[in-house]
N, C-alpha and C. Protein backbone atom coordinates (compact mmCIF):
# COMPACT_ATOMS: atom_id res chain seq x y z
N UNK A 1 -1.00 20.63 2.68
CA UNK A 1 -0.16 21.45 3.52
C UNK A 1 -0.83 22.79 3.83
N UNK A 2 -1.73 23.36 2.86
CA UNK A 2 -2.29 24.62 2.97
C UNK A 2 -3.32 24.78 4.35
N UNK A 3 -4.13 23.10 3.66
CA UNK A 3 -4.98 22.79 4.76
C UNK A 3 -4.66 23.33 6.57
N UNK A 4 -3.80 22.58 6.43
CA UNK A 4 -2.86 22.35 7.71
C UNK A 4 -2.38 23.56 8.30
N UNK A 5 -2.06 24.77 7.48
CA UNK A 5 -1.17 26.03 7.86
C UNK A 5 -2.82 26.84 8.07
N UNK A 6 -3.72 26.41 7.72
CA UNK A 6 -5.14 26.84 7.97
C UNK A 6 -5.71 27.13 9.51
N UNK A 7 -5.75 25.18 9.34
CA UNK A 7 -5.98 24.43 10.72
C UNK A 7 -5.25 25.16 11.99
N UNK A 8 -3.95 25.20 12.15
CA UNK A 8 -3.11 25.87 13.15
C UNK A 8 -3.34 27.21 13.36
N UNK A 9 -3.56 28.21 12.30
CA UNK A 9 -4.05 29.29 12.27
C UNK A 9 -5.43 29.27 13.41
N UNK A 10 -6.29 29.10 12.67
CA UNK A 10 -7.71 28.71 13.52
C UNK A 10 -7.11 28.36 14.82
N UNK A 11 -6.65 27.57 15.03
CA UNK A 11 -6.78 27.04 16.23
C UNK A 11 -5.77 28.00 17.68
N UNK A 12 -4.52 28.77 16.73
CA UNK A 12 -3.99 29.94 17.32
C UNK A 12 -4.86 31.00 17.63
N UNK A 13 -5.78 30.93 16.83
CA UNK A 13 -6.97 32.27 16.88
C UNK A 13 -7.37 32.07 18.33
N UNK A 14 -7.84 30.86 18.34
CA UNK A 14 -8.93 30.34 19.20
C UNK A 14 -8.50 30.32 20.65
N UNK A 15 -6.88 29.65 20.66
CA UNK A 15 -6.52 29.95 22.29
C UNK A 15 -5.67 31.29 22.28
N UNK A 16 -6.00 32.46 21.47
CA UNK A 16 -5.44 33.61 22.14
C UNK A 16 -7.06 34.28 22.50
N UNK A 17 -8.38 33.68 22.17
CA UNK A 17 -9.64 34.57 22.53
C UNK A 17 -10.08 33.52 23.63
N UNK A 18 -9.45 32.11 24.12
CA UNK A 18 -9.88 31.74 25.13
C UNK A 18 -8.88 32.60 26.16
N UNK A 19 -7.74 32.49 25.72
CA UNK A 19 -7.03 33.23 26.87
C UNK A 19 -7.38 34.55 27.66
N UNK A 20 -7.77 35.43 26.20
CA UNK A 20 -8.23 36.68 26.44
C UNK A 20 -9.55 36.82 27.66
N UNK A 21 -10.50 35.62 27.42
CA UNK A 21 -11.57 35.19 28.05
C UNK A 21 -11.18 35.18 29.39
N UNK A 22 -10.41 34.23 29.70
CA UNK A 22 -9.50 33.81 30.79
C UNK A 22 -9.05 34.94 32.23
N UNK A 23 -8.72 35.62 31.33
CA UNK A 23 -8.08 37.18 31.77
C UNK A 23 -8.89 37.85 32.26
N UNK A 24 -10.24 38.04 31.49
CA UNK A 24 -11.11 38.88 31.88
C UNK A 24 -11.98 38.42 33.15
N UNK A 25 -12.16 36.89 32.98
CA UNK A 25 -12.86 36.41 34.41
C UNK A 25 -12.11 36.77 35.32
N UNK A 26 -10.44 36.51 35.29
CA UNK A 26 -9.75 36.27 36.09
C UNK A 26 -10.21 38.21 36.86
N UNK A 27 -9.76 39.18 36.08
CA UNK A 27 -9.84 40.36 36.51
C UNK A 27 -11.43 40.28 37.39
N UNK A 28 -12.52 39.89 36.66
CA UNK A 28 -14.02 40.06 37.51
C UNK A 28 -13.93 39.52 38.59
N UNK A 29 -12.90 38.53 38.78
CA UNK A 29 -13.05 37.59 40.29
C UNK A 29 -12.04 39.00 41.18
N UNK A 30 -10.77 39.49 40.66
CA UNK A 30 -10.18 39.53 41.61
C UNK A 30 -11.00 41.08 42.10
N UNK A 31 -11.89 41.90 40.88
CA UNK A 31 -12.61 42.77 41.53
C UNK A 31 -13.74 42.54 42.77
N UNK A 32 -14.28 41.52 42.48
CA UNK A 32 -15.46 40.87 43.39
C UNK A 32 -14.71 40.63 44.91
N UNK A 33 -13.33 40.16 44.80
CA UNK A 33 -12.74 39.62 45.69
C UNK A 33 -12.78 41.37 46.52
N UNK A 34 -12.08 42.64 46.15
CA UNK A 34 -12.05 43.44 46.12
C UNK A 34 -13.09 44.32 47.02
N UNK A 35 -14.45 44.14 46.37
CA UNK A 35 -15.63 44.42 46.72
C UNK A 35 -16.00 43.89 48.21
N UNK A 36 -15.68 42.58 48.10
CA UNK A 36 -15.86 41.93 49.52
C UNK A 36 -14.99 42.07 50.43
N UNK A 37 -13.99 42.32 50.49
CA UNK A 37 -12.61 42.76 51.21
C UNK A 37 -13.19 44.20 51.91
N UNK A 38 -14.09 45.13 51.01
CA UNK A 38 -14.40 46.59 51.28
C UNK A 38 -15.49 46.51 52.31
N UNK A 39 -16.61 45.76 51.75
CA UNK A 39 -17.59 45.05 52.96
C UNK A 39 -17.26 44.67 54.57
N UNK A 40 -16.30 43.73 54.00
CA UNK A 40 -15.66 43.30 55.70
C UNK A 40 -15.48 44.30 56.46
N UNK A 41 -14.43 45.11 55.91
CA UNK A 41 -14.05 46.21 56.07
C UNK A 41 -15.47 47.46 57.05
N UNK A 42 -16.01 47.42 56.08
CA UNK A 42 -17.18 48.59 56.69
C UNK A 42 -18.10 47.88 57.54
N UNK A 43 -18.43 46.44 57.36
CA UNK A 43 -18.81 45.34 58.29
C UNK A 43 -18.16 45.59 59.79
N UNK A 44 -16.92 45.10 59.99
CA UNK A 44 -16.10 45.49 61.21
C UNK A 44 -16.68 46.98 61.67
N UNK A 45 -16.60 48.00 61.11
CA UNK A 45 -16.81 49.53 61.55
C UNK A 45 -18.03 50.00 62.16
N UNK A 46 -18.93 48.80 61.19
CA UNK A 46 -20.14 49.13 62.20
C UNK A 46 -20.51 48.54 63.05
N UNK A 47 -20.32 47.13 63.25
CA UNK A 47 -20.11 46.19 63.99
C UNK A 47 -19.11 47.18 65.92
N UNK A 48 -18.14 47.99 65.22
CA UNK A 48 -17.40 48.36 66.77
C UNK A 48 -18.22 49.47 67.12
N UNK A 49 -18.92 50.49 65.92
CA UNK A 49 -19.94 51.67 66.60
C UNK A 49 -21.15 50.95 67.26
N UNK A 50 -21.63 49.52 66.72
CA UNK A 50 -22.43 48.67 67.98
C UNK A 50 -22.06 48.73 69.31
N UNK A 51 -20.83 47.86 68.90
CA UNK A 51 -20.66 47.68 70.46
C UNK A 51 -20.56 48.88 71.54
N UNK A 52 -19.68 49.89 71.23
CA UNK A 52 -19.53 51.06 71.61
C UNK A 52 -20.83 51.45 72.16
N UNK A 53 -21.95 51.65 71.23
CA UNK A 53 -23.31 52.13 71.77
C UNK A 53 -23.50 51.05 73.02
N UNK A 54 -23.58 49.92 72.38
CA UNK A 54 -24.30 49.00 73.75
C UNK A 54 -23.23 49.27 75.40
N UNK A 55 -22.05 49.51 75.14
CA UNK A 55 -21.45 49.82 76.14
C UNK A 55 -22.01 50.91 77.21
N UNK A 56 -22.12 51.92 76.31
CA UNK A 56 -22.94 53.25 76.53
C UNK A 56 -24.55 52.78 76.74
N UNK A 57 -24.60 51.86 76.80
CA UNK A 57 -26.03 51.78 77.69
C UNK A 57 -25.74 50.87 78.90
């Protein structure tokens, strides 16, 4: 029985540091997502001071 109250232990350990794991990718993706959202963003801006110039020629 000791065994056993061991076993469950361990294994509680284990999916609260996969979870923890979990979490943290999850946060790196939604920063990356973030990052690229900001790109587009400044992408578009320079993209319309293009056109603008080429107009102006």
């Amino acid at each position: 029985m000791k065994r056993l109250k061991i076993i469950i232990i361990i294994l509680l350990l284990l999916i609260v540091c996969l979870l923890a794991k979990n979490t943290q990718h999850h946060f790196q993706i939604i920063e990356k997502d973030n990052q690229i959202e900001k790109l587009k963003q400044e992408n578009l801006k320079y993209q319309y001071q293009i056109e603008t110039l080429n107009e102006q020629w």
